[in-house]
PDB file of N, CA and C in Angstrom:
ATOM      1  N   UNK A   1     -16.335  -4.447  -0.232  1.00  0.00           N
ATOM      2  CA  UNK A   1     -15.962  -5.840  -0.041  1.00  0.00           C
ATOM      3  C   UNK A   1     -15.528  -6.011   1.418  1.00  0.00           C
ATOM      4  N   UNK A   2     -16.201  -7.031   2.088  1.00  0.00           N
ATOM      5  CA  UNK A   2     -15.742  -7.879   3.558  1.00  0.00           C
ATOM      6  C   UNK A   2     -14.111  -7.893   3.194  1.00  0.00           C
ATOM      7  N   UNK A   3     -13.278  -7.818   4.587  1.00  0.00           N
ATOM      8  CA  UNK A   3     -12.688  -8.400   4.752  1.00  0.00           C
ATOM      9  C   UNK A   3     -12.453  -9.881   4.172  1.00  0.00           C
ATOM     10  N   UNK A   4     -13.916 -10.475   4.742  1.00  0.00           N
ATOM     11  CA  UNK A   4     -13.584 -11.929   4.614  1.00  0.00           C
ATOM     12  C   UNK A   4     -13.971 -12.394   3.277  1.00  0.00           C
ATOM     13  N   UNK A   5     -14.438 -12.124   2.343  1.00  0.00           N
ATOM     14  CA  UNK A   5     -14.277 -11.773   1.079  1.00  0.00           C
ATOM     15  C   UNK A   5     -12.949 -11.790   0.187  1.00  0.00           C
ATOM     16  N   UNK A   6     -12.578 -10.532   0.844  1.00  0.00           N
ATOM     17  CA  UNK A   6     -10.972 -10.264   0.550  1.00  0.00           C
ATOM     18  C   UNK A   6     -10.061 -11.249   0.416  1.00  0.00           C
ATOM     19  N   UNK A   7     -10.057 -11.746   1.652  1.00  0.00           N
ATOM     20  CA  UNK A   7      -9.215 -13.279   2.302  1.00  0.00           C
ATOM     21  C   UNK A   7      -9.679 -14.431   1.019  1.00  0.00           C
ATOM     22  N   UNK A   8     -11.247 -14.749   0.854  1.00  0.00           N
ATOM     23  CA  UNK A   8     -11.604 -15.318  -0.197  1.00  0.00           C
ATOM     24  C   UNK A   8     -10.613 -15.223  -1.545  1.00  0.00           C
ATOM     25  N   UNK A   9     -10.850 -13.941  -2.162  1.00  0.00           N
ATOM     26  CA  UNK A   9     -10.607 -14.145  -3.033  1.00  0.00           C
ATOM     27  C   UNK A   9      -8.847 -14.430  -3.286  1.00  0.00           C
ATOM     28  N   UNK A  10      -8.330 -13.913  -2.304  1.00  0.00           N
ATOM     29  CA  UNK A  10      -6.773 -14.138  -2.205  1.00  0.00           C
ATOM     30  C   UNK A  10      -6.267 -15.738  -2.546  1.00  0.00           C
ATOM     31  N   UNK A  11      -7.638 -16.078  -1.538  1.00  0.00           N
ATOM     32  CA  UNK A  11      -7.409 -17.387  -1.428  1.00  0.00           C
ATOM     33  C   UNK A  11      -7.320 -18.362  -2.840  1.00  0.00           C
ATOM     34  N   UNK A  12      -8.406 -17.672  -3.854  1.00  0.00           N
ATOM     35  CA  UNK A  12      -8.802 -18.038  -5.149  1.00  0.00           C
ATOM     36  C   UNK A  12      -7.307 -18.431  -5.926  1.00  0.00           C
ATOM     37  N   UNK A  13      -6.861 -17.014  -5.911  1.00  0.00           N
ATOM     38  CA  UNK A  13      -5.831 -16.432  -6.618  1.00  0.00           C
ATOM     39  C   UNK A  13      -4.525 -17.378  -5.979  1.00  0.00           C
ATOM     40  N   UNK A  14      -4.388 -18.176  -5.009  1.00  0.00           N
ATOM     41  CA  UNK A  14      -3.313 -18.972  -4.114  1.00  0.00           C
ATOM     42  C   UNK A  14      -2.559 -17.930  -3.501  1.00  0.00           C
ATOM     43  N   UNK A  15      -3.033 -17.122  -2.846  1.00  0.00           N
ATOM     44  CA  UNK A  15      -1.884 -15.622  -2.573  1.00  0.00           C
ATOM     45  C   UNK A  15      -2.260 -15.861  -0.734  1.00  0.00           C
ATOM     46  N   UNK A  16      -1.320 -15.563  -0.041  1.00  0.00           N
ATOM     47  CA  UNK A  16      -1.302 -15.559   1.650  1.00  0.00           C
ATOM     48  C   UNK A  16      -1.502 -13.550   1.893  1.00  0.00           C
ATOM     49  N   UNK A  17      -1.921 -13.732   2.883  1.00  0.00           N
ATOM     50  CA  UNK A  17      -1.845 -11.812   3.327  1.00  0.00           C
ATOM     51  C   UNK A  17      -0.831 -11.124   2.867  1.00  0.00           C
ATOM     52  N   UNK A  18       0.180 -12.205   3.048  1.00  0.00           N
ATOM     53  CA  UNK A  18       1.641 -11.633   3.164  1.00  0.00           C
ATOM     54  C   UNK A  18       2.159 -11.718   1.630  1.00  0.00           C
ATOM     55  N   UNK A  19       2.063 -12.481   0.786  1.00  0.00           N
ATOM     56  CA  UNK A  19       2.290 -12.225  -0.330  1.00  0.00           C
ATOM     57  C   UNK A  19       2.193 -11.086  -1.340  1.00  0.00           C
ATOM     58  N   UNK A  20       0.456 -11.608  -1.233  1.00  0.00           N
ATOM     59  CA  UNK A  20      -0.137  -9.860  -1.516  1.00  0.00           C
ATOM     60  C   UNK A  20       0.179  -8.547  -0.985  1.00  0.00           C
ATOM     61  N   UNK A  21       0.184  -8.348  -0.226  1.00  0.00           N
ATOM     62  CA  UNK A  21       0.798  -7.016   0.373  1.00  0.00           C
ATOM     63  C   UNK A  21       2.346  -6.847   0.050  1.00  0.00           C
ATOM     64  N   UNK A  22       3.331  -7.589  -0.363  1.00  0.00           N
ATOM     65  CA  UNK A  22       4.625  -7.774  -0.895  1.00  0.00           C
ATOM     66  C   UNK A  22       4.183  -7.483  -2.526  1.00  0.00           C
ATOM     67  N   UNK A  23       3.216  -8.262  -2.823  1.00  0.00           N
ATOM     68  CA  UNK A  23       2.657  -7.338  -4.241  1.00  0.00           C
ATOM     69  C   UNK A  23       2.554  -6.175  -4.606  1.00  0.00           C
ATOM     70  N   UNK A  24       1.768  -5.886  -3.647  1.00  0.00           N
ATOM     71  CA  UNK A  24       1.013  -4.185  -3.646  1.00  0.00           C
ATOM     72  C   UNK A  24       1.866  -3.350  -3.066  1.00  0.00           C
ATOM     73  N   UNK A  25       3.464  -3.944  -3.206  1.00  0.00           N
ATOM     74  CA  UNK A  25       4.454  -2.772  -1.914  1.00  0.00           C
ATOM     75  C   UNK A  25       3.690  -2.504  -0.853  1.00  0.00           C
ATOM     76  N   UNK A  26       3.087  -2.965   0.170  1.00  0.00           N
ATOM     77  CA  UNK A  26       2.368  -2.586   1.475  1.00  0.00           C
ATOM     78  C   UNK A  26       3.005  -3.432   2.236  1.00  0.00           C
ATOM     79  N   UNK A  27       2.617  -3.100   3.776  1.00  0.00           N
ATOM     80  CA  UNK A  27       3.114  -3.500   4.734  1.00  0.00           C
ATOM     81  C   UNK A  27       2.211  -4.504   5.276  1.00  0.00           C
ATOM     82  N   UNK A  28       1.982  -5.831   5.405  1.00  0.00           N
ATOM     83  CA  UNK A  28       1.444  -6.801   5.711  1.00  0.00           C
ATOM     84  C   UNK A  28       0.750  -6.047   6.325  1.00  0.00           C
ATOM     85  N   UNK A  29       1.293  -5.660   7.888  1.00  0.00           N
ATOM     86  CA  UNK A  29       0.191  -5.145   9.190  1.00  0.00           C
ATOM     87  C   UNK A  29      -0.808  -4.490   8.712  1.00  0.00           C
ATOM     88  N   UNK A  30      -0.312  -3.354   7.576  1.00  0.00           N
ATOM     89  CA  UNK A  30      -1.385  -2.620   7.044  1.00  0.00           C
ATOM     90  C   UNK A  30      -2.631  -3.164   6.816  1.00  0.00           C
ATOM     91  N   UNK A  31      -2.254  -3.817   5.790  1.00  0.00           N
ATOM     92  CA  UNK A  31      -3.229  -4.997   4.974  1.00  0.00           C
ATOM     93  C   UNK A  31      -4.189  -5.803   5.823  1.00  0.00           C
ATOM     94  N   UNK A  32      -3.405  -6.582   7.472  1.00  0.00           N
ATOM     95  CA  UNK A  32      -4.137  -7.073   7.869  1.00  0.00           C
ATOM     96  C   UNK A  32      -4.672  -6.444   9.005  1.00  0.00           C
ATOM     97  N   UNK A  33      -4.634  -5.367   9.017  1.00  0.00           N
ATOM     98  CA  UNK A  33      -5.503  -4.099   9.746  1.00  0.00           C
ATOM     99  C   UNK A  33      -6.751  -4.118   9.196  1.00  0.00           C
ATOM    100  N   UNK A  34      -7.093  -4.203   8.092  1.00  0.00           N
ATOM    101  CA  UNK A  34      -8.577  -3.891   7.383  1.00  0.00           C
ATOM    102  C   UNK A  34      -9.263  -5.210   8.232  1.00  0.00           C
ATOM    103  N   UNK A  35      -9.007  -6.163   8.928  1.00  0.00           N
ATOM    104  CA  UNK A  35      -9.837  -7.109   9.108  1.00  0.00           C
ATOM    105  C   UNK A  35     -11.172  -5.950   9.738  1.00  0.00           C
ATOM    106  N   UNK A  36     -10.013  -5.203  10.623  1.00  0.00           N
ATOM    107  CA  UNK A  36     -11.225  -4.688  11.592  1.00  0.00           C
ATOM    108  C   UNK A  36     -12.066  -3.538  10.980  1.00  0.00           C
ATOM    109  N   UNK A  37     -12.207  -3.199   9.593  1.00  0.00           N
ATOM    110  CA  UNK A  37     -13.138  -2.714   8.884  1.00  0.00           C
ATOM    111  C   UNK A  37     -14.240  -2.821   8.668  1.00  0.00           C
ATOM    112  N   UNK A  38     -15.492  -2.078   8.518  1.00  0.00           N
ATOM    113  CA  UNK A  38     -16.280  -2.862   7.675  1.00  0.00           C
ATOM    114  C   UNK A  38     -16.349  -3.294   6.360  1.00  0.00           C
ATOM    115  N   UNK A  39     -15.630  -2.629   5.428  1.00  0.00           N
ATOM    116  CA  UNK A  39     -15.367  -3.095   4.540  1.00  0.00           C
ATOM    117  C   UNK A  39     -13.299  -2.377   3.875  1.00  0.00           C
ATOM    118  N   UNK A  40     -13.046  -2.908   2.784  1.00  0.00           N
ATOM    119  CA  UNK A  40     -11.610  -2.622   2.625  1.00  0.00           C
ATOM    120  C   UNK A  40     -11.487  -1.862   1.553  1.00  0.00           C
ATOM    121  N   UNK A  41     -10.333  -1.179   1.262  1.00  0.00           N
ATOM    122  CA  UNK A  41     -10.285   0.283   0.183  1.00  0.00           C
ATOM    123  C   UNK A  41     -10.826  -0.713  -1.071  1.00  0.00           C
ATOM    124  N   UNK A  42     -11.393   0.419  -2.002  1.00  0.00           N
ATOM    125  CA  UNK A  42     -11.531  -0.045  -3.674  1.00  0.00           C
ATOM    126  C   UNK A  42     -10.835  -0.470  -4.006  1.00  0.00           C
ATOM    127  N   UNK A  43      -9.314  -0.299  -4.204  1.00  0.00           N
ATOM    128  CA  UNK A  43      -8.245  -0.023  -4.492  1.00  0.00           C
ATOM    129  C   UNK A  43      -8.109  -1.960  -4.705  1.00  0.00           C
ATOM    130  N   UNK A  44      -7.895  -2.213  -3.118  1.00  0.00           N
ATOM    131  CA  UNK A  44      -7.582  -3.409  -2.901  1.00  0.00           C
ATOM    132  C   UNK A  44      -8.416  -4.244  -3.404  1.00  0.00           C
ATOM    133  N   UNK A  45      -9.747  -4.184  -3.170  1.00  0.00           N
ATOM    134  CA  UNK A  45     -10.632  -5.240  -3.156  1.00  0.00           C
ATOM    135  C   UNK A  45     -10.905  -5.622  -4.745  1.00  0.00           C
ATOM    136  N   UNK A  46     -10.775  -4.281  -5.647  1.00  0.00           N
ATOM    137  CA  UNK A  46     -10.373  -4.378  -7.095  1.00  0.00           C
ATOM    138  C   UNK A  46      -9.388  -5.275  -7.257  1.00  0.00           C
ATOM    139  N   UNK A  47      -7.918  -5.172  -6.842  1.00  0.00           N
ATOM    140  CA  UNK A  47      -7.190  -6.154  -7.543  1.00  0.00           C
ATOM    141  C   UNK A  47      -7.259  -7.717  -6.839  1.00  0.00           C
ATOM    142  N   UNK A  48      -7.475  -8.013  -5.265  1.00  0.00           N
ATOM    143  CA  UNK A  48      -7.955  -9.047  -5.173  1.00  0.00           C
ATOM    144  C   UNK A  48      -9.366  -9.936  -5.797  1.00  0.00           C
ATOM    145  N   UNK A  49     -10.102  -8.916  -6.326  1.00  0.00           N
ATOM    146  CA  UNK A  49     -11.313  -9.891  -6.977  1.00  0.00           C
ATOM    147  C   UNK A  49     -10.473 -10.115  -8.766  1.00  0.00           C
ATOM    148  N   UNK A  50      -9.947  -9.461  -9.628  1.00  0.00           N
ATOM    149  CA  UNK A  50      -9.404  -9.477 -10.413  1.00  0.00           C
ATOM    150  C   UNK A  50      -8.590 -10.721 -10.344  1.00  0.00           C
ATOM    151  N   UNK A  51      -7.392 -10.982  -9.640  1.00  0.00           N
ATOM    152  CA  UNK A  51      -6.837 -12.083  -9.573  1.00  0.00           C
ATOM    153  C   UNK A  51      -7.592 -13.262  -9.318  1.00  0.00           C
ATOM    154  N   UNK A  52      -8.652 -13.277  -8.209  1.00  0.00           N
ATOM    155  CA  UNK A  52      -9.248 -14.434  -8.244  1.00  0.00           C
ATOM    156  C   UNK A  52      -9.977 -14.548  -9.174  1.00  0.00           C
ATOM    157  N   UNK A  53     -10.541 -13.926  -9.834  1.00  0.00           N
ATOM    158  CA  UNK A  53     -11.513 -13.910 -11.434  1.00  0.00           C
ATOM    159  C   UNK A  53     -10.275 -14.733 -12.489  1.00  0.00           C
ATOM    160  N   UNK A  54      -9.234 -14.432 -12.222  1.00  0.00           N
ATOM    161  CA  UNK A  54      -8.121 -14.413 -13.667  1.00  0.00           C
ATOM    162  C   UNK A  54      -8.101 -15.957 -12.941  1.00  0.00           C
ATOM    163  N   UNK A  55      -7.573 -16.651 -11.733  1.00  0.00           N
ATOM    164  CA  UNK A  55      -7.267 -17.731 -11.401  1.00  0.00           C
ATOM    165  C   UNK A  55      -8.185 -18.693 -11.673  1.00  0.00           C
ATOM    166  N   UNK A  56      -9.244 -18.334 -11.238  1.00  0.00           N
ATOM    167  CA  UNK A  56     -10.957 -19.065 -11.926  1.00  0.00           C
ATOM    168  C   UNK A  56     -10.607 -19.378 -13.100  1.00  0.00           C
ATOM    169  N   UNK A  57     -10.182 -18.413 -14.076  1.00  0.00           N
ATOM    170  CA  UNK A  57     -10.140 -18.428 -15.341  1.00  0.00           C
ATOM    171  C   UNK A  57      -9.325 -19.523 -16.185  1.00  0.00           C
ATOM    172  N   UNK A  58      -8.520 -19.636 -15.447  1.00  0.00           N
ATOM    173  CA  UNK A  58      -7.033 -20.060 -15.807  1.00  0.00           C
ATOM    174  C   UNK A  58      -5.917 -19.394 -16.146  1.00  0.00           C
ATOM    175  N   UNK A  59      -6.074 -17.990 -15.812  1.00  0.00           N
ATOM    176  CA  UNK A  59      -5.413 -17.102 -16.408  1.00  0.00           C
ATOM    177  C   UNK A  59      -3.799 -16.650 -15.196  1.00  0.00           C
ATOM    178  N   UNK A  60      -3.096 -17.165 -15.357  1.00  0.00           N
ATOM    179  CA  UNK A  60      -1.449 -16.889 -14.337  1.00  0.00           C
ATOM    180  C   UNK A  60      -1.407 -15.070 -14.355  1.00  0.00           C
ATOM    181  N   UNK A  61      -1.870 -14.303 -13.388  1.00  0.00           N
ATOM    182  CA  UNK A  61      -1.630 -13.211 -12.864  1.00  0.00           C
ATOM    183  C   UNK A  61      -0.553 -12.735 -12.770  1.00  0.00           C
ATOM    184  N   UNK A  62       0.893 -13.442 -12.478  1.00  0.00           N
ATOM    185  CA  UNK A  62       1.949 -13.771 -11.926  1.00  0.00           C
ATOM    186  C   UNK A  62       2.335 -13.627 -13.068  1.00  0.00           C
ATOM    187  N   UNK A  63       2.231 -13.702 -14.222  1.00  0.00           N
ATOM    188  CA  UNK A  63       2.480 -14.130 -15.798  1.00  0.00           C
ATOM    189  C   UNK A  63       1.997 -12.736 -16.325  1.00  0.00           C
ATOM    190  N   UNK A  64       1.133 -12.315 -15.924  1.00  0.00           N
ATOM    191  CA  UNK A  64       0.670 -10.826 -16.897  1.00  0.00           C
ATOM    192  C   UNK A  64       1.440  -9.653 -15.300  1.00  0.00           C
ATOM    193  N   UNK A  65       2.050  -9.908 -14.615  1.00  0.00           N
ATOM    194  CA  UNK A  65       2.617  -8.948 -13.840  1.00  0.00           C
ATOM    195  C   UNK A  65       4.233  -9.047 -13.684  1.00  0.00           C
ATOM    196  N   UNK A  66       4.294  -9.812 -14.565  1.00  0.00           N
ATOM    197  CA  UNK A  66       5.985 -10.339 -14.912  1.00  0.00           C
ATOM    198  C   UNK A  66       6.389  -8.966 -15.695  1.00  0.00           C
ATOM    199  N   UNK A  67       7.986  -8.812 -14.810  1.00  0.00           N
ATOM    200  CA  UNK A  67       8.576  -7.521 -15.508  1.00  0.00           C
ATOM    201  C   UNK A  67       7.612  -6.033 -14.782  1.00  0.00           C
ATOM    202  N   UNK A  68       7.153  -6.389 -14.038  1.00  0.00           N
ATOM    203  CA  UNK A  68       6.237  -4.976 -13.346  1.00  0.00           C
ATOM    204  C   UNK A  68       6.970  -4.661 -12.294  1.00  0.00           C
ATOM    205  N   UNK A  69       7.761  -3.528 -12.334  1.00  0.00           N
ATOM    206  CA  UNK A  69       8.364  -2.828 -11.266  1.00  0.00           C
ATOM    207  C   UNK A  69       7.809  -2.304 -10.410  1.00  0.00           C
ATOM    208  N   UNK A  70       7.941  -2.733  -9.105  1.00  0.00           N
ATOM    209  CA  UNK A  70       6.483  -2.169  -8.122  1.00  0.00           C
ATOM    210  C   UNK A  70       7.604  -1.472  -7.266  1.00  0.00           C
ATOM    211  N   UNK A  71       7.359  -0.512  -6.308  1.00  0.00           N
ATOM    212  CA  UNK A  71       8.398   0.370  -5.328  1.00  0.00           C
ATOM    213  C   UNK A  71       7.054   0.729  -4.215  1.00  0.00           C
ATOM    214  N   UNK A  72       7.881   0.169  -3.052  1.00  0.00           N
ATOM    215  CA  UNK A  72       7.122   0.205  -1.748  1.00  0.00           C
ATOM    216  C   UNK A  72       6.460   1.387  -1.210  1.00  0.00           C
ATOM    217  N   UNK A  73       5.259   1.060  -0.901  1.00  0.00           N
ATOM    218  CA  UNK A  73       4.726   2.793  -0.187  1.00  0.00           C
ATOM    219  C   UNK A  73       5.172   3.054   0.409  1.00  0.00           C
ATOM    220  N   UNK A  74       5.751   4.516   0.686  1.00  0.00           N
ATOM    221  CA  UNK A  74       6.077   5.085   1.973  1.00  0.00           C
ATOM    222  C   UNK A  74       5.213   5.234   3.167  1.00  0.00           C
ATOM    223  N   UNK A  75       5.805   4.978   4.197  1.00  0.00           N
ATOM    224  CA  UNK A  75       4.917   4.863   5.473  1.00  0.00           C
ATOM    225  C   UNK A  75       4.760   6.848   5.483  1.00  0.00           C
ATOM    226  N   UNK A  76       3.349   6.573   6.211  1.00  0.00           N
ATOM    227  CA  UNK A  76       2.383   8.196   6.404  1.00  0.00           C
ATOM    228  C   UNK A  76       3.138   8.884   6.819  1.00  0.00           C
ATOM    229  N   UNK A  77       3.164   9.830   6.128  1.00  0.00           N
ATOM    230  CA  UNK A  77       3.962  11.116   7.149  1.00  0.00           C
ATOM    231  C   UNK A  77       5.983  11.692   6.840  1.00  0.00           C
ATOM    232  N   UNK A  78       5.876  10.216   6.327  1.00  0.00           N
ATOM    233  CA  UNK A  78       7.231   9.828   6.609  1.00  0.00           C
ATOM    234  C   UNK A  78       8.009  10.908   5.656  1.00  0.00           C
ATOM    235  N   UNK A  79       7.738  11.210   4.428  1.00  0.00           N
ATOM    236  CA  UNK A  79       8.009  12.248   3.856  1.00  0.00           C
ATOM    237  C   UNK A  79       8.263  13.529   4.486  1.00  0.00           C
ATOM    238  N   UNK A  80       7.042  14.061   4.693  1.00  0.00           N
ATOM    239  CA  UNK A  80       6.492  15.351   5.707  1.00  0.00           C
ATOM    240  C   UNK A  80       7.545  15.291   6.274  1.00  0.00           C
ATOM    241  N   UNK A  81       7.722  14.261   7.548  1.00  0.00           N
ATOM    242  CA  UNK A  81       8.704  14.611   8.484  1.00  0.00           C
ATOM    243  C   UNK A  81      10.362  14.999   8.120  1.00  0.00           C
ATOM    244  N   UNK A  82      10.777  14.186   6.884  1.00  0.00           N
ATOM    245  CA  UNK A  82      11.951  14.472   6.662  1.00  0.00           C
ATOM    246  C   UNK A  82      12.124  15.864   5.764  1.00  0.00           C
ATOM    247  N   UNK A  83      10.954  16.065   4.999  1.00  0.00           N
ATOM    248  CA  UNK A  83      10.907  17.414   4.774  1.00  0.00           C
ATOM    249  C   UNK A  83      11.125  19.187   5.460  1.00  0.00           C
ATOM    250  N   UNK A  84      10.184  18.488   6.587  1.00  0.00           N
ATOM    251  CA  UNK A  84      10.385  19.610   7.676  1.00  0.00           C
ATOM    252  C   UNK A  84      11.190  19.535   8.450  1.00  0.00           C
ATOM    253  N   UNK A  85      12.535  18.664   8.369  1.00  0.00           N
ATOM    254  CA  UNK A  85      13.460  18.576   8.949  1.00  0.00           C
ATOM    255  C   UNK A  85      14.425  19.489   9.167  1.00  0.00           C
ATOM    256  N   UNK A  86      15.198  20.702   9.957  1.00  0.00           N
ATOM    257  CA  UNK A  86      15.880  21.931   9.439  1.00  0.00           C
ATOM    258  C   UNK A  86      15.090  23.178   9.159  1.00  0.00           C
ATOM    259  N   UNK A  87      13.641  23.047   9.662  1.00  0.00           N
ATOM    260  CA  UNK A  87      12.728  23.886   9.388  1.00  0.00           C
ATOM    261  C   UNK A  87      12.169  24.505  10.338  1.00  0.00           C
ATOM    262  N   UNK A  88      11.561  25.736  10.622  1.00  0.00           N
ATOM    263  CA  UNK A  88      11.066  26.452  11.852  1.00  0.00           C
ATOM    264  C   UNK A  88      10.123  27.399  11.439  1.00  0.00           C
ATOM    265  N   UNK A  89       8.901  27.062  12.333  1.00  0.00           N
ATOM    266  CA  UNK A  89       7.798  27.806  11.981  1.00  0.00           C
ATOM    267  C   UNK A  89       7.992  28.979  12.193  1.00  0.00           C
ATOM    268  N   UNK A  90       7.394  29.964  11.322  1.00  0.00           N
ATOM    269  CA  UNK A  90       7.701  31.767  11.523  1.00  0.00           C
ATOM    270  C   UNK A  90       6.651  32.192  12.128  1.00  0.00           C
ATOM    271  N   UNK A  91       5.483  31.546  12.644  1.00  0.00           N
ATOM    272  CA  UNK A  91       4.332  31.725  13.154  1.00  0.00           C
ATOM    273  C   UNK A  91       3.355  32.483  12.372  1.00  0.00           C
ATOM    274  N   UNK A  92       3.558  32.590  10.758  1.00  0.00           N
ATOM    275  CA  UNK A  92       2.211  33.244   9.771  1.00  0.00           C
ATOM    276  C   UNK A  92       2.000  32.078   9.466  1.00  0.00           C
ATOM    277  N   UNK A  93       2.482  30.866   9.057  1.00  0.00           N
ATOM    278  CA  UNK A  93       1.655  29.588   8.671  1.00  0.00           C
ATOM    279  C   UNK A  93       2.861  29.127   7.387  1.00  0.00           C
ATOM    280  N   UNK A  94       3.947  30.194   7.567  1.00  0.00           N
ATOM    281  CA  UNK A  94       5.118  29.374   6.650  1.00  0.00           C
ATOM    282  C   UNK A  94       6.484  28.833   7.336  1.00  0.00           C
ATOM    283  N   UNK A  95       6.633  28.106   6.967  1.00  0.00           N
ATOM    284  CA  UNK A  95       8.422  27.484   7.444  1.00  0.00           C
ATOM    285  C   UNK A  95       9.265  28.531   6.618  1.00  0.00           C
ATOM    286  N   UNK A  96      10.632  28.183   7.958  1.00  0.00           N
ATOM    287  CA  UNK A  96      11.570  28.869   7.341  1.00  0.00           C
ATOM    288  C   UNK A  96      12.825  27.590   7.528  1.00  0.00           C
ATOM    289  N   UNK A  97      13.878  27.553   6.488  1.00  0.00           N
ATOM    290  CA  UNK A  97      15.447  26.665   6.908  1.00  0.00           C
ATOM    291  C   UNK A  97      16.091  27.241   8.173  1.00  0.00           C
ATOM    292  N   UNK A  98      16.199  26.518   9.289  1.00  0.00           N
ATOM    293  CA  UNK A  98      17.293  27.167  10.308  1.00  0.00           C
ATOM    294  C   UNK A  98      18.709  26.780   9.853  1.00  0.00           C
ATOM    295  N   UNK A  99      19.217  27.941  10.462  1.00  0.00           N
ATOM    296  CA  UNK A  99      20.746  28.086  10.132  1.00  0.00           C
ATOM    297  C   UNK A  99      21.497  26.522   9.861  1.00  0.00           C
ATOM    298  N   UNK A 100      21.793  26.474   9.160  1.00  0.00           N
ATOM    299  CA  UNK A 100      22.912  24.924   8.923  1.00  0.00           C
ATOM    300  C   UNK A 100      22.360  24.187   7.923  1.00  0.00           C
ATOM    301  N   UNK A 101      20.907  23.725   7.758  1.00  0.00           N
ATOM    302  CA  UNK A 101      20.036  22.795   7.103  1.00  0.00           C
ATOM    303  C   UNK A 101      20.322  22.775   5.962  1.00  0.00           C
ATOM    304  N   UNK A 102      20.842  21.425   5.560  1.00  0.00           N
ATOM    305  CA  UNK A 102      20.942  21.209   4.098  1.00  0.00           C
ATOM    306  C   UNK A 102      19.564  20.336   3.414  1.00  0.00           C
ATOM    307  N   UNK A 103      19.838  20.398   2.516  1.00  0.00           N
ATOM    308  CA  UNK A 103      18.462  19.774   1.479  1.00  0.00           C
ATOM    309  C   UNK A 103      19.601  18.157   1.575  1.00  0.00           C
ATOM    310  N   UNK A 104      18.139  17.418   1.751  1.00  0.00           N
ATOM    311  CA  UNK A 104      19.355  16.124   1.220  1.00  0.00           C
ATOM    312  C   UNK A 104      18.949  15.799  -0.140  1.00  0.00           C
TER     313      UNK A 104
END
């Protein structure tokens, strides 16, 4: 799916970039990074054609996602880094804890 597709069907569904991506726990920028794609993940383009299919329909999306606990993606890496935080390469290809490092 186009980008501009994407935007389409959002549009179907009455949803702004920014909404949707507050949906999907994502980070707007993310979201409106794919413009410069040729096309945008499965992922996405699945639930934006879905909603605009359900809105066509008459069907309130908003209404069948009521009570859905969504929790924000973590930005890339961001894990990793706090993981290897307190950590020092032994130079075979394993980490070791340096002196002090607590687990949080």
């Amino acid at each position: 799916m186009t980008y501009e597709e994407f935007l389409r069907q959002l549009g179907k569904a009455g949803l702004t970039v920014k909404e949707f991506s507050e949906l999907v726990g994502m980070n707007r920028n993310s979201v409106s990074n794919y413009a410069g794609w040729s096309s945008i993940p499965t992922h996405l383009a699945v639930i934006s054609k879905l909603m605009g299919e359900m809105a066509e329909q008459g069907i309130d999306f908003r209404q069948a996602l009521a009570g859905l606990e969504t929790v924000p993606k973590k930005p890339r890496g961001a894990s990793r880094k706090r993981h290897l935080a307190g950590t020092q390469d032994r130079g075979d290809g394993t980490m070791s804890r340096t002196k002090g490092a607590q687990d949080e």
